[in-house]
N, C-alpha and C. Protein backbone atom coordinates (compact mmCIF):
# COMPACT_ATOMS: atom_id res chain seq x y z
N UNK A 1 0.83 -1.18 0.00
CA UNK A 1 0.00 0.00 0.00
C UNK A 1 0.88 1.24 0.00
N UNK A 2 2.51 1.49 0.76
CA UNK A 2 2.82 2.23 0.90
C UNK A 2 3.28 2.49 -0.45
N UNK A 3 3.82 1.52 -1.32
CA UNK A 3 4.32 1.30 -2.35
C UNK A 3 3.46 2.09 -3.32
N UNK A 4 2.34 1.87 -3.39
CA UNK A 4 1.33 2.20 -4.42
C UNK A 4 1.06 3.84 -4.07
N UNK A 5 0.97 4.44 -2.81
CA UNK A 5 0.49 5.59 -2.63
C UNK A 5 2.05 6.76 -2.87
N UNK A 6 3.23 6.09 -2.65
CA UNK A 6 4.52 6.86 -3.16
C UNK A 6 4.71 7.03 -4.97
N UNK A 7 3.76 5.75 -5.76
CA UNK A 7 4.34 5.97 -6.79
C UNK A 7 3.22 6.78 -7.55
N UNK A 8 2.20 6.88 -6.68
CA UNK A 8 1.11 8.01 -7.15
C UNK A 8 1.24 9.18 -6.61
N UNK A 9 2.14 9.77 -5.63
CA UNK A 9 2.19 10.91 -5.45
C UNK A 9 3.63 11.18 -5.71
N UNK A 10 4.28 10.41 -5.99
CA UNK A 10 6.46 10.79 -6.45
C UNK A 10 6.46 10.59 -7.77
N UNK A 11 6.16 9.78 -8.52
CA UNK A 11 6.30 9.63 -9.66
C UNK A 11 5.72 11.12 -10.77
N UNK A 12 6.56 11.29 -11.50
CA UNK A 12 6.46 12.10 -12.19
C UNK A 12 5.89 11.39 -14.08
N UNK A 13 4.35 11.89 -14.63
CA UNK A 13 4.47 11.35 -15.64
C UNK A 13 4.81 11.96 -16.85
N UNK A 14 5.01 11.51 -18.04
CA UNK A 14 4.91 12.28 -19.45
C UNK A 14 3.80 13.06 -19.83
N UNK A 15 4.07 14.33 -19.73
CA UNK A 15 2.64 14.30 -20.36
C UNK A 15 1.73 15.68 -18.78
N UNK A 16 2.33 15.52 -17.73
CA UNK A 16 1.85 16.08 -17.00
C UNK A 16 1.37 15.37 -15.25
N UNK A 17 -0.02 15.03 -15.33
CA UNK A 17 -0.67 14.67 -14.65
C UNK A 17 -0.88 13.42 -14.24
N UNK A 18 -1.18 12.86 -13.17
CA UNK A 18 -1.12 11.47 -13.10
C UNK A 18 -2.68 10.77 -13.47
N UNK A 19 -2.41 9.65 -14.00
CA UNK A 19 -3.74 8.82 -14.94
C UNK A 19 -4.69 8.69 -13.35
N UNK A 20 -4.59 8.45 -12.53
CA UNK A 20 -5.14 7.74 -11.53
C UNK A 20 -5.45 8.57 -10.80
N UNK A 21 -5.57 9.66 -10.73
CA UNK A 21 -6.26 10.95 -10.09
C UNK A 21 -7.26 10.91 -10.24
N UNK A 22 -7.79 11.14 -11.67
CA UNK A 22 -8.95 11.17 -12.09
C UNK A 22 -10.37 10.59 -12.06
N UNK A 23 -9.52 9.11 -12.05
CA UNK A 23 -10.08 7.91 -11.92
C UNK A 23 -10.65 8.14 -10.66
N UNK A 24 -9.81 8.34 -9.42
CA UNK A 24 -9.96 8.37 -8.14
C UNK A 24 -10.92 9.20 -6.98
N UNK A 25 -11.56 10.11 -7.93
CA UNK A 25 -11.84 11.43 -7.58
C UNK A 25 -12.76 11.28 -6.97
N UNK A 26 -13.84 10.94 -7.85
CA UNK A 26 -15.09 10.63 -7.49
C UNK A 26 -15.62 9.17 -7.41
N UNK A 27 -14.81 8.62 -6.47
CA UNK A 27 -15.45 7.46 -6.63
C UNK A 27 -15.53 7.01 -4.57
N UNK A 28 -17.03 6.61 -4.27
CA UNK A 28 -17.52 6.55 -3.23
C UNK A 28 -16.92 5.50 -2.67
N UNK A 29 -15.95 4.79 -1.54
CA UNK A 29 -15.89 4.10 -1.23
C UNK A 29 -16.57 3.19 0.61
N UNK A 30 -17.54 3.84 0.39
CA UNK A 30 -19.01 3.48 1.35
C UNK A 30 -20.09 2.48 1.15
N UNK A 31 -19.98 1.60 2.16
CA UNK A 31 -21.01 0.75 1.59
C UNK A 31 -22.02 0.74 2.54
N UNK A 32 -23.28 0.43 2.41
CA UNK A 32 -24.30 0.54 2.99
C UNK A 32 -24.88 -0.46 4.54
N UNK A 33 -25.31 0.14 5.41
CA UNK A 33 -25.22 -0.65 6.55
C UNK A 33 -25.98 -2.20 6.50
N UNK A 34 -27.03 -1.92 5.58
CA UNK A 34 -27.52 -3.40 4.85
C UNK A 34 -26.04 -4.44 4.45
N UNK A 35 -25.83 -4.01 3.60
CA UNK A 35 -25.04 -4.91 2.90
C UNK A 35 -23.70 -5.60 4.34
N UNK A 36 -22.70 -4.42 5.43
CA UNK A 36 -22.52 -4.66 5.55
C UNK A 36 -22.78 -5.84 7.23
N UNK A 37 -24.14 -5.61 7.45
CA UNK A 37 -24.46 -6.71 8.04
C UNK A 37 -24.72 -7.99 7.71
N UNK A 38 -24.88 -7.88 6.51
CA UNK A 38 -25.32 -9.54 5.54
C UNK A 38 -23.97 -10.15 5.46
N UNK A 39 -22.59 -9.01 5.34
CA UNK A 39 -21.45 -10.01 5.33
C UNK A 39 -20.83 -9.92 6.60
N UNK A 40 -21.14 -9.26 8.13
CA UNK A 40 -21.29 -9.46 9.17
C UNK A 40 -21.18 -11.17 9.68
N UNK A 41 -22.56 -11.38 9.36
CA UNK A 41 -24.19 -12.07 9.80
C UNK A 41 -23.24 -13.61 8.90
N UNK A 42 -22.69 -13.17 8.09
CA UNK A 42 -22.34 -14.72 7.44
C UNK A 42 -20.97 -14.64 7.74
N UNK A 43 -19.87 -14.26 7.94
CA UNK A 43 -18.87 -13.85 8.69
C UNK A 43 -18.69 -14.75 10.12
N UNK A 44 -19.84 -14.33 10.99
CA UNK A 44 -20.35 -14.50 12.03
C UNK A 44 -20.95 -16.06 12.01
N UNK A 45 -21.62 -16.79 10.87
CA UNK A 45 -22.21 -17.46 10.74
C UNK A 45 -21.28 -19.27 10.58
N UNK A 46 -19.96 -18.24 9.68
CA UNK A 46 -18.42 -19.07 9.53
C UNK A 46 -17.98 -19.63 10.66
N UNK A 47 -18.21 -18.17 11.32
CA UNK A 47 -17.16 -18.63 13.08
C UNK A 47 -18.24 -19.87 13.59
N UNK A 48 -19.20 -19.58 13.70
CA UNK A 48 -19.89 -20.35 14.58
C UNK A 48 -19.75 -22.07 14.21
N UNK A 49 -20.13 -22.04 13.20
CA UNK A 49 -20.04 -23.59 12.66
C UNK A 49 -18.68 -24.03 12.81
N UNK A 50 -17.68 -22.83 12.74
CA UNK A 50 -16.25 -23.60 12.75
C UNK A 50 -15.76 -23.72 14.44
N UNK A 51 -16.44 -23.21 14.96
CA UNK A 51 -16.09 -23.57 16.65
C UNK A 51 -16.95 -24.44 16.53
N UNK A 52 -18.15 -24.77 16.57
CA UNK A 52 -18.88 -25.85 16.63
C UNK A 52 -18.16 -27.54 16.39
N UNK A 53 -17.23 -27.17 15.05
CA UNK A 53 -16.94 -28.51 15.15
C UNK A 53 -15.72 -28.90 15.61
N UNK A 54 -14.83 -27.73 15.60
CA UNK A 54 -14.07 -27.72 16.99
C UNK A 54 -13.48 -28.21 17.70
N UNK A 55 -14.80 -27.97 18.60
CA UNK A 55 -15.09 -28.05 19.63
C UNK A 55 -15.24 -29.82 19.59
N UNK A 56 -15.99 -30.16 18.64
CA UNK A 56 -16.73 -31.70 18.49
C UNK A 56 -15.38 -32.42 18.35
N UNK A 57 -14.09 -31.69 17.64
CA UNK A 57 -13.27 -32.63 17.52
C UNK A 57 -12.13 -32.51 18.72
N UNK A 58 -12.32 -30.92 19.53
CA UNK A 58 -11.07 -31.21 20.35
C UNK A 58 -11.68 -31.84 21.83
N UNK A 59 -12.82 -31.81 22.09
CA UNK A 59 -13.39 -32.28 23.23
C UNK A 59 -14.22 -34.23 22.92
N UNK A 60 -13.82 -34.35 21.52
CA UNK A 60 -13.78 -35.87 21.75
C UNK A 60 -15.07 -36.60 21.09
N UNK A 61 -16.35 -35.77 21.56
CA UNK A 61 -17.35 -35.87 21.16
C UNK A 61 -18.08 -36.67 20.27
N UNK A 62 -17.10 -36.52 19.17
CA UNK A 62 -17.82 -37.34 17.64
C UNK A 62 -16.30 -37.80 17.59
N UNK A 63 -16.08 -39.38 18.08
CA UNK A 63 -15.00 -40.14 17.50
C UNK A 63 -14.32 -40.30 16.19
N UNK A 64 -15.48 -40.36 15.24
CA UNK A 64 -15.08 -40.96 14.01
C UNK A 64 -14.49 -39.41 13.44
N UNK A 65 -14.95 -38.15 13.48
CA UNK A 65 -14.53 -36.90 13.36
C UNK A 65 -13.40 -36.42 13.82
N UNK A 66 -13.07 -37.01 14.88
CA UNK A 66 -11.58 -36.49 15.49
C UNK A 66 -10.99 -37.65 15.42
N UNK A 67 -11.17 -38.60 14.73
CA UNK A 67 -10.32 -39.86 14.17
C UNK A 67 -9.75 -39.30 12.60
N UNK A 68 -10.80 -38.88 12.02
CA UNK A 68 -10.83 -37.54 10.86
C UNK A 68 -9.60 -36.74 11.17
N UNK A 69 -10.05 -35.99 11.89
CA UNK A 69 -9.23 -34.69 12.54
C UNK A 69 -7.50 -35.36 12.21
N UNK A 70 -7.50 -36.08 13.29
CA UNK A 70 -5.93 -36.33 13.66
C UNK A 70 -5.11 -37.35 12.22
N UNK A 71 -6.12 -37.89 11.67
CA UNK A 71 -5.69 -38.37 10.60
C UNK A 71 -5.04 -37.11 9.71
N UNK A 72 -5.84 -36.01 9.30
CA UNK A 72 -5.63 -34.57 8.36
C UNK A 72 -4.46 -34.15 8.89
N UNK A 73 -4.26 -34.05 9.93
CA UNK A 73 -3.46 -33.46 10.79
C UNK A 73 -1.84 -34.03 10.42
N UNK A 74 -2.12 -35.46 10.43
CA UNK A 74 -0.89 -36.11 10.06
C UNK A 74 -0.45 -35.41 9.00
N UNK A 75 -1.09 -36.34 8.13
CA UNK A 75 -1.24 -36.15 6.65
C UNK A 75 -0.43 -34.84 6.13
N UNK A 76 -1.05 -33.63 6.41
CA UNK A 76 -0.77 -32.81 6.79
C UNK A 76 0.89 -32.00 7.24
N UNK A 77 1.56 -32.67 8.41
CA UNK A 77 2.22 -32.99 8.59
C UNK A 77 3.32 -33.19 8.27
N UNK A 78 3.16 -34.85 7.02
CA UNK A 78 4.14 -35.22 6.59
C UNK A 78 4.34 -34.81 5.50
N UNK A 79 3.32 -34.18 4.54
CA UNK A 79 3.65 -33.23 3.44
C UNK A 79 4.26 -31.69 3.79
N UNK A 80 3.77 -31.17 4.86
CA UNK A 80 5.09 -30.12 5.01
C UNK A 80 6.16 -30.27 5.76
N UNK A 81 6.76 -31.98 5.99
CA UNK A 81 8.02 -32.05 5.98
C UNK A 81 8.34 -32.05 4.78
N UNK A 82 7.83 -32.47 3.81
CA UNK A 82 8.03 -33.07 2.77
C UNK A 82 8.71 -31.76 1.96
N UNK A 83 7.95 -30.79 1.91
CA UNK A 83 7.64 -29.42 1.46
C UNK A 83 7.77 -28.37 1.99
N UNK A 84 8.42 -27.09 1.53
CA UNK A 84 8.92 -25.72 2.26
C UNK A 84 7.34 -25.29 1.84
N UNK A 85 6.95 -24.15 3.04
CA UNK A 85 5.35 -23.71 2.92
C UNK A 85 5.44 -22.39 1.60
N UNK A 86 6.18 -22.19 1.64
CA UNK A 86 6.28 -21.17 0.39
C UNK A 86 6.00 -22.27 -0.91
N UNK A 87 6.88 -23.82 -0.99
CA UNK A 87 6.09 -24.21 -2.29
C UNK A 87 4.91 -24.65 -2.27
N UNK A 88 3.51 -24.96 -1.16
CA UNK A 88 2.62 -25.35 -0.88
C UNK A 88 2.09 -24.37 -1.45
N UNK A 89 2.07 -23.29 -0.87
CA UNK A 89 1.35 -21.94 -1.43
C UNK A 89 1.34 -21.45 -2.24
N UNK A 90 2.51 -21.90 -3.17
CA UNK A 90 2.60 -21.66 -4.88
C UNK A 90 1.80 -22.65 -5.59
N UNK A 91 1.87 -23.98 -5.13
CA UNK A 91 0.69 -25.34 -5.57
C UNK A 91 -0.72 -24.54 -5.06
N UNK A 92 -1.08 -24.37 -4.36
CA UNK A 92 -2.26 -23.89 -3.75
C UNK A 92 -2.97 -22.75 -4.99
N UNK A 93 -2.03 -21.70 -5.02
CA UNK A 93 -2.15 -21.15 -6.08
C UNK A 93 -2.65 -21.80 -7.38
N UNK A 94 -1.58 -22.60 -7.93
CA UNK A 94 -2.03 -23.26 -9.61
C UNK A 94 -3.15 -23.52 -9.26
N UNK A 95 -3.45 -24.21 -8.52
CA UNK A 95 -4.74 -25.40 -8.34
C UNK A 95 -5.73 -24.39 -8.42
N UNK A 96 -5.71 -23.62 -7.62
CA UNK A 96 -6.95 -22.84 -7.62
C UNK A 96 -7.33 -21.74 -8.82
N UNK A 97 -6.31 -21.41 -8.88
CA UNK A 97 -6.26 -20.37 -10.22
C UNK A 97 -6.27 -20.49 -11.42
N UNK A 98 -5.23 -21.55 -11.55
CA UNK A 98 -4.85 -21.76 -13.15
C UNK A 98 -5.26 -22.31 -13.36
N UNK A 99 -5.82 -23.96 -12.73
CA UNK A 99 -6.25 -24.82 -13.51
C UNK A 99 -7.68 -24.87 -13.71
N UNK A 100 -8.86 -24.04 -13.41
CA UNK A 100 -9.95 -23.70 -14.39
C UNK A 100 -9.59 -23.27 -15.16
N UNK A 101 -8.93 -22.06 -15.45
CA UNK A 101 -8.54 -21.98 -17.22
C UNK A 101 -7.76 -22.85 -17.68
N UNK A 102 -7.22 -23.63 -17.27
CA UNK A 102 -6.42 -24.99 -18.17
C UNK A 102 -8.02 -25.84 -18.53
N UNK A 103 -8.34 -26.11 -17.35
CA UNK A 103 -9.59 -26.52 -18.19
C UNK A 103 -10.34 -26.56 -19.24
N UNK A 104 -11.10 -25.10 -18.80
CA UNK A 104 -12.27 -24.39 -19.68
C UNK A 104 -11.10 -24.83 -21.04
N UNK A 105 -9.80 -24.39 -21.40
CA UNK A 105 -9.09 -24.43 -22.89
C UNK A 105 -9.50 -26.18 -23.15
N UNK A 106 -9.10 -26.65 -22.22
CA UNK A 106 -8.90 -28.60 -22.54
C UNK A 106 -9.95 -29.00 -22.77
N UNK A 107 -11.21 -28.60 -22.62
CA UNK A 107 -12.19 -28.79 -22.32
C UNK A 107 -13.00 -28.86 -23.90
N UNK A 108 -12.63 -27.11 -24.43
CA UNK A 108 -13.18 -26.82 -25.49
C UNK A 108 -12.27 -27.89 -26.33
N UNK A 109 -11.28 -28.03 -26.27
CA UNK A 109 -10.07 -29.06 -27.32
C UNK A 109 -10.88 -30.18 -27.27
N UNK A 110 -10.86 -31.05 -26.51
CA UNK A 110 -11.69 -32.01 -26.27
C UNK A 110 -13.31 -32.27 -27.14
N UNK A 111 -14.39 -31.49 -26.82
CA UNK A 111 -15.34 -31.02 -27.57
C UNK A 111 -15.03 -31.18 -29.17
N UNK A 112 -14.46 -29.82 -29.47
CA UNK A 112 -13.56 -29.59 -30.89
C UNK A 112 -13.41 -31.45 -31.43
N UNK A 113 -12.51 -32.17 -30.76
CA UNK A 113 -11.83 -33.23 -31.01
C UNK A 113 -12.90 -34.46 -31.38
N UNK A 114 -13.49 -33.93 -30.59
CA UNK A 114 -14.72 -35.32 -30.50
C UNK A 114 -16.18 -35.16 -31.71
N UNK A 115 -16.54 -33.92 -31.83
CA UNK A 115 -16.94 -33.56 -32.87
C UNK A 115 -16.39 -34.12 -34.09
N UNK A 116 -15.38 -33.49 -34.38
CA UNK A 116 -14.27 -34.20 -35.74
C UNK A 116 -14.40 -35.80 -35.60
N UNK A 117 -14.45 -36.73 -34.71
CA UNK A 117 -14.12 -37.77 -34.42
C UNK A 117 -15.75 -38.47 -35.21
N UNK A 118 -16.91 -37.63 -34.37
CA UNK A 118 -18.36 -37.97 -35.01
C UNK A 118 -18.44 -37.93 -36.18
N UNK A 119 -18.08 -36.76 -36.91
CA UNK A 119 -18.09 -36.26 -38.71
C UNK A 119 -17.14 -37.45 -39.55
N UNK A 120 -15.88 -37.96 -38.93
CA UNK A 120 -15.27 -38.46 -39.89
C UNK A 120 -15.92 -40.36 -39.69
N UNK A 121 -16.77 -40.46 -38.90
CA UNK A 121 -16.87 -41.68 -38.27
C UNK A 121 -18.18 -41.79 -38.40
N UNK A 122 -19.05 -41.50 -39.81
CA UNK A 122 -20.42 -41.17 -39.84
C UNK A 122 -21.24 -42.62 -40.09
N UNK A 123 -19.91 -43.49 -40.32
CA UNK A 123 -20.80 -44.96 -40.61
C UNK A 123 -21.80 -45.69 -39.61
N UNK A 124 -21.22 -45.41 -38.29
CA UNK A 124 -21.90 -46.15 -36.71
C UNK A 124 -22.51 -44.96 -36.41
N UNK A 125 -23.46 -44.74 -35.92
CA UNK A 125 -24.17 -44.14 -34.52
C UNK A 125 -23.30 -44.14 -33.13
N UNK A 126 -22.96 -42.76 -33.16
CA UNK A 126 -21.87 -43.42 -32.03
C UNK A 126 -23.20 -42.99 -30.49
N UNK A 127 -22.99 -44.10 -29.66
CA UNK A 127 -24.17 -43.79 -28.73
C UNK A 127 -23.25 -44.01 -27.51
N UNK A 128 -23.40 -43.12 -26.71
CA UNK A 128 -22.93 -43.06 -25.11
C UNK A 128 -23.53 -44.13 -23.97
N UNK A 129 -22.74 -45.07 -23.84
CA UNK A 129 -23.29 -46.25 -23.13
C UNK A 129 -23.06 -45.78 -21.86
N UNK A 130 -22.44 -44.91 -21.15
CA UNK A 130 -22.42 -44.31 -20.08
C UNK A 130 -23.58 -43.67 -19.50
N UNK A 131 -24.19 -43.01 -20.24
CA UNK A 131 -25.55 -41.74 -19.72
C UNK A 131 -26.56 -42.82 -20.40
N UNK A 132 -26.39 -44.03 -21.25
CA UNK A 132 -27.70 -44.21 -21.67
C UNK A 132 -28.21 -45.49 -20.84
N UNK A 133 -29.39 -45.07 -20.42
CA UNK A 133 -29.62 -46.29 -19.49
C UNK A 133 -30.53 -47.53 -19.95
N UNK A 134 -30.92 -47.23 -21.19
CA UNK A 134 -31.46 -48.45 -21.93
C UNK A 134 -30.24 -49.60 -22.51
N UNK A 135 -29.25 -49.10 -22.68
CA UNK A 135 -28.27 -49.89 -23.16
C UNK A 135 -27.72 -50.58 -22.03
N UNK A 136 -27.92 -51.73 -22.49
CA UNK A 136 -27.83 -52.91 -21.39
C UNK A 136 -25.93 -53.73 -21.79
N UNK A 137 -25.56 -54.09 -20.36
CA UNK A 137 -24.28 -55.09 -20.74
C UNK A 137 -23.71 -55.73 -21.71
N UNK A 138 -25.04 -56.51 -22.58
CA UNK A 138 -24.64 -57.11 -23.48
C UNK A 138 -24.81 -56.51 -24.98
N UNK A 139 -25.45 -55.34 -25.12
CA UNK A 139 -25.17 -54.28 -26.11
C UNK A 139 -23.81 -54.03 -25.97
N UNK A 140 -23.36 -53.62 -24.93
CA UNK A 140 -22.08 -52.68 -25.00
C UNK A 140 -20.99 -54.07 -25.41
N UNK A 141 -20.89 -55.29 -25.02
CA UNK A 141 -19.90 -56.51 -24.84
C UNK A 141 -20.59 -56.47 -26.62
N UNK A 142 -21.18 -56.60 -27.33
CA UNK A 142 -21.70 -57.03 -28.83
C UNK A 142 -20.71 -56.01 -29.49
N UNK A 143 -20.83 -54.73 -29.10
CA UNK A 143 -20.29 -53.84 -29.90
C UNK A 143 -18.72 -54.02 -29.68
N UNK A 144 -18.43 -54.13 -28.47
CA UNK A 144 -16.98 -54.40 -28.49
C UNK A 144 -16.47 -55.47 -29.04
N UNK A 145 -17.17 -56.66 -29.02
CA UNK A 145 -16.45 -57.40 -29.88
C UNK A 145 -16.56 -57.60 -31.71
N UNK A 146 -17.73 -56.70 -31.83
CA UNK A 146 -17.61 -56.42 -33.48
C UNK A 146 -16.57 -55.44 -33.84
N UNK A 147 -16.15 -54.30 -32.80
CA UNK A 147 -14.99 -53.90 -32.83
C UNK A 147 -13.88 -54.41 -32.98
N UNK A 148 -13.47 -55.44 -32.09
CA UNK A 148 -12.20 -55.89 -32.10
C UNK A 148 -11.69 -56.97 -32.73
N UNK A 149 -13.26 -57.83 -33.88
CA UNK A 149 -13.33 -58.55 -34.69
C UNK A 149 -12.25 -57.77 -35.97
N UNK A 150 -12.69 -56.05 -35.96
CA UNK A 150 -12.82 -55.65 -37.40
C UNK A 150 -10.95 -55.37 -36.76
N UNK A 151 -10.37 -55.18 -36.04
CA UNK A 151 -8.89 -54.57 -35.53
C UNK A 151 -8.13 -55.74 -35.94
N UNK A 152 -8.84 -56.77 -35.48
CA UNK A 152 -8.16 -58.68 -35.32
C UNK A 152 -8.02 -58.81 -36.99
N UNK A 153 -8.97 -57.74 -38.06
CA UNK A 153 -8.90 -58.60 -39.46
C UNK A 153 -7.47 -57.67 -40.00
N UNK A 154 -7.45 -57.01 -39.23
CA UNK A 154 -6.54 -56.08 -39.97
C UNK A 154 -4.91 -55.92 -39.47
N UNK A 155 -4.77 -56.89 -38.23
CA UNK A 155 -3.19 -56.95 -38.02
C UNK A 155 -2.82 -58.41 -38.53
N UNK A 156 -1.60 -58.02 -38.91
CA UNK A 156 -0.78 -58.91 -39.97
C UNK A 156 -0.89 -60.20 -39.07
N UNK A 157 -1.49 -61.16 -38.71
CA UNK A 157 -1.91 -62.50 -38.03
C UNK A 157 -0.20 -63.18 -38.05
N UNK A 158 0.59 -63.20 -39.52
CA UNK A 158 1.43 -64.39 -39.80
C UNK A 158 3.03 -63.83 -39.41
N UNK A 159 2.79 -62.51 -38.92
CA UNK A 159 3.99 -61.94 -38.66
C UNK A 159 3.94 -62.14 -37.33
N UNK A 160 2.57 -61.51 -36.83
CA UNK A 160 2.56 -61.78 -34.79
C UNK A 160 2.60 -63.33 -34.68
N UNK A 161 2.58 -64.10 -35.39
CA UNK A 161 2.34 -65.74 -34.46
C UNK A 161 3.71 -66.41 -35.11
N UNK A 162 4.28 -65.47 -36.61
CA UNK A 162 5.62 -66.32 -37.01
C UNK A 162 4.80 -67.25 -38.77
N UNK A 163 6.15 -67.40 -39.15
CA UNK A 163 5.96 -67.46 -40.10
C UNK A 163 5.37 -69.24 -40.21
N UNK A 164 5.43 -70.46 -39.63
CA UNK A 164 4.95 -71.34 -39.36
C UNK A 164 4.12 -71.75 -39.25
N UNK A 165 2.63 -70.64 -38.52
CA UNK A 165 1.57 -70.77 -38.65
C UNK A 165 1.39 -70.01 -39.88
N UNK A 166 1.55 -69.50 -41.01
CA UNK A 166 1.36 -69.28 -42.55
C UNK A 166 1.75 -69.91 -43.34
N UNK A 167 2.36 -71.20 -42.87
CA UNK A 167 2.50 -72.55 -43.70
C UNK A 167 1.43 -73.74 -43.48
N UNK A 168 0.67 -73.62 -42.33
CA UNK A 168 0.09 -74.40 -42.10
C UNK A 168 -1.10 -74.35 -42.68
């Protein structure tokens, strides 16, 4: 903060005046006693549930929870022996930050990919045996093995087993 308020009042720009004055002028930074009781009230609402369980785990209460507890705790533990907390907090970071947009990109690739995959592959119906719940076990075992009938016609049989069984 101190940083930011020296290079808006020391810094000298081109040109004259500083960009961020302007910006700054009129702008209300007050918020209304509504609003800030609602983030009060849930603030307030955090603490409570988080002493609540606490409490449940340091006074014993709920076994299987503070069997929980001390397990995390380890766990815990032996990854920041494992680990300086400065690189935890840089992992903490990716995870949370970056990798929805790694996503959302992989995501659309994926889509993109699978599309192309439908268009060039227009001979079968390709049907999702996962989400479809009429398709029963032995649909899905039929199709796989007319699949792997058509893979089986097409690798060289006399080279994988040797040239012996192509005399016979």
């Amino acid at each position: 903060l101190l940083v930011c308020f020296g290079y808006s009042k020391f810094v000298t720009f081109r040109g004259g005046q500083n960009p961020f004055a302007e910006r700054l002028k009129n702008i209300d930074f007050s918020i209304s006693r509504e609003t800030l009781t609602e983030h009060v009230e849930c603030v307030y609402a955090a603490w409570e549930a988080l002493r609540a369980i606490s409490r449940k785990i340091f006074y014993c209460s709920d076994l299987a929870l503070t069997g929980k507890a001390a397990a995390s705790f380890w766990v815990m533990s032996v990854i920041g022996n494992w680990f300086s907390g400065v690189i935890l907090l840089y992992s903490c970071f990716l995870v949370f930050f970056i990798w929805p947009r790694v996503y959302q990109e992989k995501k659309a690739d994926e889509e993109n990919q699978e599309t192309a995959v439908q268009q060039n592959d227009a001979r079968e119906p390709v049907t999702n045996y996962r989400h479809d719940p009429e398709a029963g076990s032995s649909q899905v075992m039929a199709v796989v093995k007319t699949q792997l009938a058509v893979v089986l016609e097409k690798l060289p049989m006399d080279k994988i087993l040797g040239k012996k069984k192509k005399k016979e």
